[in-house]
PDB file of N, CA and C in Angstrom:
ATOM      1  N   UNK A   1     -36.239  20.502  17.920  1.00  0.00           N
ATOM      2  CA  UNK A   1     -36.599  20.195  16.536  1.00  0.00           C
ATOM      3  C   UNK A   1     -35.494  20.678  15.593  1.00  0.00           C
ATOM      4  N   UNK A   2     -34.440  20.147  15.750  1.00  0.00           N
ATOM      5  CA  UNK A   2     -33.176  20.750  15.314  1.00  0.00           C
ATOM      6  C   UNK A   2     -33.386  19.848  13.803  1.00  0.00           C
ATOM      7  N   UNK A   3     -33.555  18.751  13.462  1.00  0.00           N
ATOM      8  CA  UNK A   3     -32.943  17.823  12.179  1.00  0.00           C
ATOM      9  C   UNK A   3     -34.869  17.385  11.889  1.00  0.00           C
ATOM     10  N   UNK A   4     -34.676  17.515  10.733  1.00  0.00           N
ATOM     11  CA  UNK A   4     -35.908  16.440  10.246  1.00  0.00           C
ATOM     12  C   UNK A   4     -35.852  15.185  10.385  1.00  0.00           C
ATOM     13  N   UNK A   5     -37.048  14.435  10.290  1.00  0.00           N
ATOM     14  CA  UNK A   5     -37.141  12.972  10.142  1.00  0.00           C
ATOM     15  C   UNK A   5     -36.195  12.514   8.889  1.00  0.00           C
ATOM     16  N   UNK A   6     -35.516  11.531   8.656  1.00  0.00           N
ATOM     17  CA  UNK A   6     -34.931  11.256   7.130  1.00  0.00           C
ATOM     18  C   UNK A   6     -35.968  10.939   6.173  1.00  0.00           C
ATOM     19  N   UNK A   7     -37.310  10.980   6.173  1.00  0.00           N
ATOM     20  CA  UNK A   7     -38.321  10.831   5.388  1.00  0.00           C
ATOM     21  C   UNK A   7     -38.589  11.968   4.378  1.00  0.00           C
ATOM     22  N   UNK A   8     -38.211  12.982   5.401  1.00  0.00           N
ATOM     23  CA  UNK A   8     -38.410  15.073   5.077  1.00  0.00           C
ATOM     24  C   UNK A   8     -36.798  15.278   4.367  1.00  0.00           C
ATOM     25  N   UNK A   9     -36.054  14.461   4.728  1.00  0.00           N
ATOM     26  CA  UNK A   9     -34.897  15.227   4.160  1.00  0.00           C
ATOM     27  C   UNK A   9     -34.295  15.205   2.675  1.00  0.00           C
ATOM     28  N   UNK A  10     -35.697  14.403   2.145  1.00  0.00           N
ATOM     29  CA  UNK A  10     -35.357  14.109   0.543  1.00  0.00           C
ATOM     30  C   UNK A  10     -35.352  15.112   0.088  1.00  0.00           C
ATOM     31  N   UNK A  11     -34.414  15.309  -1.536  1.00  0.00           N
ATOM     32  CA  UNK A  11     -34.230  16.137  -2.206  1.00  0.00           C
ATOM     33  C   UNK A  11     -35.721  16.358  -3.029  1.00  0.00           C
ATOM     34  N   UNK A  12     -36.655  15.487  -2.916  1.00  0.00           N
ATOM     35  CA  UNK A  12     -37.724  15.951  -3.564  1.00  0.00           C
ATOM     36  C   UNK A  12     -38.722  16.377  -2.396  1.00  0.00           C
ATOM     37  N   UNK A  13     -38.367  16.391  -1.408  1.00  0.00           N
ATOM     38  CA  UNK A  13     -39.851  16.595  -0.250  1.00  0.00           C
ATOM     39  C   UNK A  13     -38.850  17.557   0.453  1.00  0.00           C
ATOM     40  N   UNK A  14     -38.344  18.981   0.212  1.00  0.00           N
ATOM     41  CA  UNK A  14     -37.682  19.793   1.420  1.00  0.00           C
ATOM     42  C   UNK A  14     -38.406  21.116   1.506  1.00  0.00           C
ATOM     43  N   UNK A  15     -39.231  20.849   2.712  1.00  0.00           N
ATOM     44  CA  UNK A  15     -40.547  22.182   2.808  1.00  0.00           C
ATOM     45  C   UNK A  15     -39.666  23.489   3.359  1.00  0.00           C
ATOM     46  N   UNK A  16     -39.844  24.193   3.073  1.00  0.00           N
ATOM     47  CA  UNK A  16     -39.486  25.295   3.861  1.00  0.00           C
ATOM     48  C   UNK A  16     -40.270  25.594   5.843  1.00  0.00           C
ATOM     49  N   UNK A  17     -38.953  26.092   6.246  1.00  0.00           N
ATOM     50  CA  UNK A  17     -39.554  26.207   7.781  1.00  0.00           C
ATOM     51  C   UNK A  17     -40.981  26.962   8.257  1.00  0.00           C
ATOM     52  N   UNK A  18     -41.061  27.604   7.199  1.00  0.00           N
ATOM     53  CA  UNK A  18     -42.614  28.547   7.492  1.00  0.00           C
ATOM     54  C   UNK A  18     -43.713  27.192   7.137  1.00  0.00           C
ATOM     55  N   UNK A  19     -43.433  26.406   6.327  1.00  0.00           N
ATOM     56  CA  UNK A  19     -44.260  25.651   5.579  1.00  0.00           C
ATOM     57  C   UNK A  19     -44.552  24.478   6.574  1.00  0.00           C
ATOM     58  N   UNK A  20     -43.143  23.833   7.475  1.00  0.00           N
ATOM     59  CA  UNK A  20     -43.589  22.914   8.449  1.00  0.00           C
ATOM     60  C   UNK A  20     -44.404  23.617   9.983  1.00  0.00           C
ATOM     61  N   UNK A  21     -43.797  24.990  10.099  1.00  0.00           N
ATOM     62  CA  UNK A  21     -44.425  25.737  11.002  1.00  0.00           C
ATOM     63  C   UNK A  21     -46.195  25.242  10.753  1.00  0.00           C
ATOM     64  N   UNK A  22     -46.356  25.889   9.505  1.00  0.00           N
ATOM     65  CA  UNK A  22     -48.086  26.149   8.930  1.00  0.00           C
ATOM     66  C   UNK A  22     -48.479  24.538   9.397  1.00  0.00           C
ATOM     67  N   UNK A  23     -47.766  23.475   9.127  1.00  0.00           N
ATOM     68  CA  UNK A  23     -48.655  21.860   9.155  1.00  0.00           C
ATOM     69  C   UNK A  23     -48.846  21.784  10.399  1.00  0.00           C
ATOM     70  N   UNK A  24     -47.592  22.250  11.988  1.00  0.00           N
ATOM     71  CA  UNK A  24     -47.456  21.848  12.483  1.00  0.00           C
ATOM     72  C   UNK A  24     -48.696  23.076  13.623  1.00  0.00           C
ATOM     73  N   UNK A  25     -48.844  23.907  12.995  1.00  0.00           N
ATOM     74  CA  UNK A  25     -50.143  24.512  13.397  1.00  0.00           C
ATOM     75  C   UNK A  25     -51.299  24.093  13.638  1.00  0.00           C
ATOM     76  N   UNK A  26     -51.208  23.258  12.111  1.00  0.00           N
ATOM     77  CA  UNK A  26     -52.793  22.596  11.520  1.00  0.00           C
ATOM     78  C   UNK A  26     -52.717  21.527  12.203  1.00  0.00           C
ATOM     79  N   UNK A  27     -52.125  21.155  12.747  1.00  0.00           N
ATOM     80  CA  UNK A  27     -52.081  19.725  13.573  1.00  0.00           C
ATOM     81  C   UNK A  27     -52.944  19.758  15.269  1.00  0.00           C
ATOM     82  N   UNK A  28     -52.100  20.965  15.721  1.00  0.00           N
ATOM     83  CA  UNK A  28     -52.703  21.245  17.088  1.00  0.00           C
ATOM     84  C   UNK A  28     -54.021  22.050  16.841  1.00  0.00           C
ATOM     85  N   UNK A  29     -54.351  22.728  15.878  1.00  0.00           N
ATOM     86  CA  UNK A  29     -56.009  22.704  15.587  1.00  0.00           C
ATOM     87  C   UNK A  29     -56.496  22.330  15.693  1.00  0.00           C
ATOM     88  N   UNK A  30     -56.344  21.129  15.257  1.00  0.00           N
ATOM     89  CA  UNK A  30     -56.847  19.543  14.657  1.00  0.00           C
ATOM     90  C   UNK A  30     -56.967  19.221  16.144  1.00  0.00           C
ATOM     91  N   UNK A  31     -56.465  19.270  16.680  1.00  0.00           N
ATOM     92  CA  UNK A  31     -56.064  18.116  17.938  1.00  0.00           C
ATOM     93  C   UNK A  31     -57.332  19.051  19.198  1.00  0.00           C
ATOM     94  N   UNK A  32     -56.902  20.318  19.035  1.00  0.00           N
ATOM     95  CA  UNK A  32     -58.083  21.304  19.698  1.00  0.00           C
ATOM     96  C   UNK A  32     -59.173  21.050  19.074  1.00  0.00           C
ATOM     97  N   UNK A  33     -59.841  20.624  18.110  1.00  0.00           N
ATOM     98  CA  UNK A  33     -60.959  20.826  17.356  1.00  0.00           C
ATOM     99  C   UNK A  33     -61.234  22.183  17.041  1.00  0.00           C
ATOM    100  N   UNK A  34     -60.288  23.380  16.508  1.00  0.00           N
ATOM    101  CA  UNK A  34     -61.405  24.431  16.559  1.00  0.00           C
ATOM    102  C   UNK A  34     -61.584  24.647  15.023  1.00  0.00           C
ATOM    103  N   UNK A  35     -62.985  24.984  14.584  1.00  0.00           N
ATOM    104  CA  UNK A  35     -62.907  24.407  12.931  1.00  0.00           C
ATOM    105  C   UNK A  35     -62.842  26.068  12.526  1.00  0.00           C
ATOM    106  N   UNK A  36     -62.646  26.890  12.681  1.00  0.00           N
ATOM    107  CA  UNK A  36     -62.385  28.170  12.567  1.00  0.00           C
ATOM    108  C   UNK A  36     -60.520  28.346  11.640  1.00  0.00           C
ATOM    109  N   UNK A  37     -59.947  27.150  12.703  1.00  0.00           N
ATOM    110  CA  UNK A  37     -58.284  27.253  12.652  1.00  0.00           C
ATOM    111  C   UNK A  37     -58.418  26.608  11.461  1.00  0.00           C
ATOM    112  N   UNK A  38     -59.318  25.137  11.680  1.00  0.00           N
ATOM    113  CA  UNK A  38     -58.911  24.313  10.670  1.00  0.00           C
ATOM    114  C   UNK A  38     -59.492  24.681   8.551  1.00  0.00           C
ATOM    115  N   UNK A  39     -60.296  25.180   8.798  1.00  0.00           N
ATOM    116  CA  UNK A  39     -60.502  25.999   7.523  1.00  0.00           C
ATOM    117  C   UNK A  39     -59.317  27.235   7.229  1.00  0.00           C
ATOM    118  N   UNK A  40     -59.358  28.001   8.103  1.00  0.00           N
ATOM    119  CA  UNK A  40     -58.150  28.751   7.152  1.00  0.00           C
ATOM    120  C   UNK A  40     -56.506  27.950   7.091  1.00  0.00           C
ATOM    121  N   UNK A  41     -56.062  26.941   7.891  1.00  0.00           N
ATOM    122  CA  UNK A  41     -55.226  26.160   7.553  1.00  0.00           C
ATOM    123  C   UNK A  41     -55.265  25.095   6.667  1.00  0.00           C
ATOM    124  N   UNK A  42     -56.631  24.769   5.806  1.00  0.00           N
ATOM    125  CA  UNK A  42     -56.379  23.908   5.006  1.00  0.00           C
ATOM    126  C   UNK A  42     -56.488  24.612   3.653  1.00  0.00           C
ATOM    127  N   UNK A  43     -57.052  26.289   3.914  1.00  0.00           N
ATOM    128  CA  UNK A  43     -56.641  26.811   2.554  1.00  0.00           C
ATOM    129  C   UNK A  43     -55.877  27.451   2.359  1.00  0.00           C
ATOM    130  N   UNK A  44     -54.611  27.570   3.844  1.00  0.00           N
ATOM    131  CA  UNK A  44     -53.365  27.848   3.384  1.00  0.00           C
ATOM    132  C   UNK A  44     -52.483  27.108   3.089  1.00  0.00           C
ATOM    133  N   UNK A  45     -52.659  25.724   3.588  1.00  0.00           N
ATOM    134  CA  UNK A  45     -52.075  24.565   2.882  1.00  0.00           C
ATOM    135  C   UNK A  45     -51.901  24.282   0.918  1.00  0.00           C
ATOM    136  N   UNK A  46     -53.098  24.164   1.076  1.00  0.00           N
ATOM    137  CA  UNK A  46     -54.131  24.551  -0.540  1.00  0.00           C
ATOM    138  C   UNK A  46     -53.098  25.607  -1.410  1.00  0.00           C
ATOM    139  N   UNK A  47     -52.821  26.972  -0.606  1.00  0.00           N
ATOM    140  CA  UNK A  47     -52.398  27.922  -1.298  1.00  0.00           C
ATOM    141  C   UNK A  47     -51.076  27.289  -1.834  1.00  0.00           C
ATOM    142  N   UNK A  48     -50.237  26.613  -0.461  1.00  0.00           N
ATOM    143  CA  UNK A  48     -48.908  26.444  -0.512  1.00  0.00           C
ATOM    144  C   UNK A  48     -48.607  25.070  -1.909  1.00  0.00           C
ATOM    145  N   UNK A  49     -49.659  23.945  -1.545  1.00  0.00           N
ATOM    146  CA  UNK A  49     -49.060  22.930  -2.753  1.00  0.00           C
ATOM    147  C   UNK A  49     -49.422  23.272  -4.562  1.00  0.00           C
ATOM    148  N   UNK A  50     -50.550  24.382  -4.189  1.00  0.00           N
ATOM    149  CA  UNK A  50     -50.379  24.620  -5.863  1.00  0.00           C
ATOM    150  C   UNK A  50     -49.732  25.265  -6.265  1.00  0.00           C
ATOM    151  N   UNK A  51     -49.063  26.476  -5.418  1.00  0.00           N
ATOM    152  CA  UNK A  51     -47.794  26.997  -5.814  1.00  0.00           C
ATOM    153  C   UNK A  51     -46.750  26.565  -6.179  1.00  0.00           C
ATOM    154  N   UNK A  52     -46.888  25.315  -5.783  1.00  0.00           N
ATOM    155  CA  UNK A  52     -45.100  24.594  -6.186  1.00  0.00           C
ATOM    156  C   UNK A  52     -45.870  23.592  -6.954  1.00  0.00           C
ATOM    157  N   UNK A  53     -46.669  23.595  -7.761  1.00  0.00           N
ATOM    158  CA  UNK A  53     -46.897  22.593  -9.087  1.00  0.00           C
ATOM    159  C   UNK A  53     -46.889  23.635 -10.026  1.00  0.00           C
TER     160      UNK A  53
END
């Protein structure tokens, strides 16, 4: 996972590595079903996009 997609590499969409870490967490949660993971990853998500508005 060396380069982003060119979709991620816009000057307006460049997440920080902790930040794709956190999605890419919430993903295999998701994929496990465990709703334990998936609640505190969608309100650390939550935390992360209102911080940057």
């Amino acid at each position: 996972m060396g380069t982003l997609p060119n979709f991620l590499s816009f000057p307006s969409f460049t997440p920080p590595k902790d930040t794709m870490n956190l999605i890419r967490g919430c993903l295999n949660s998701i994929a496990l079903n465990h709703s334990l993971a998936i609640n505190y990853c969608v309100s650390q998500i939550r935390t992360l996009v209102e911080g940057q508005c």
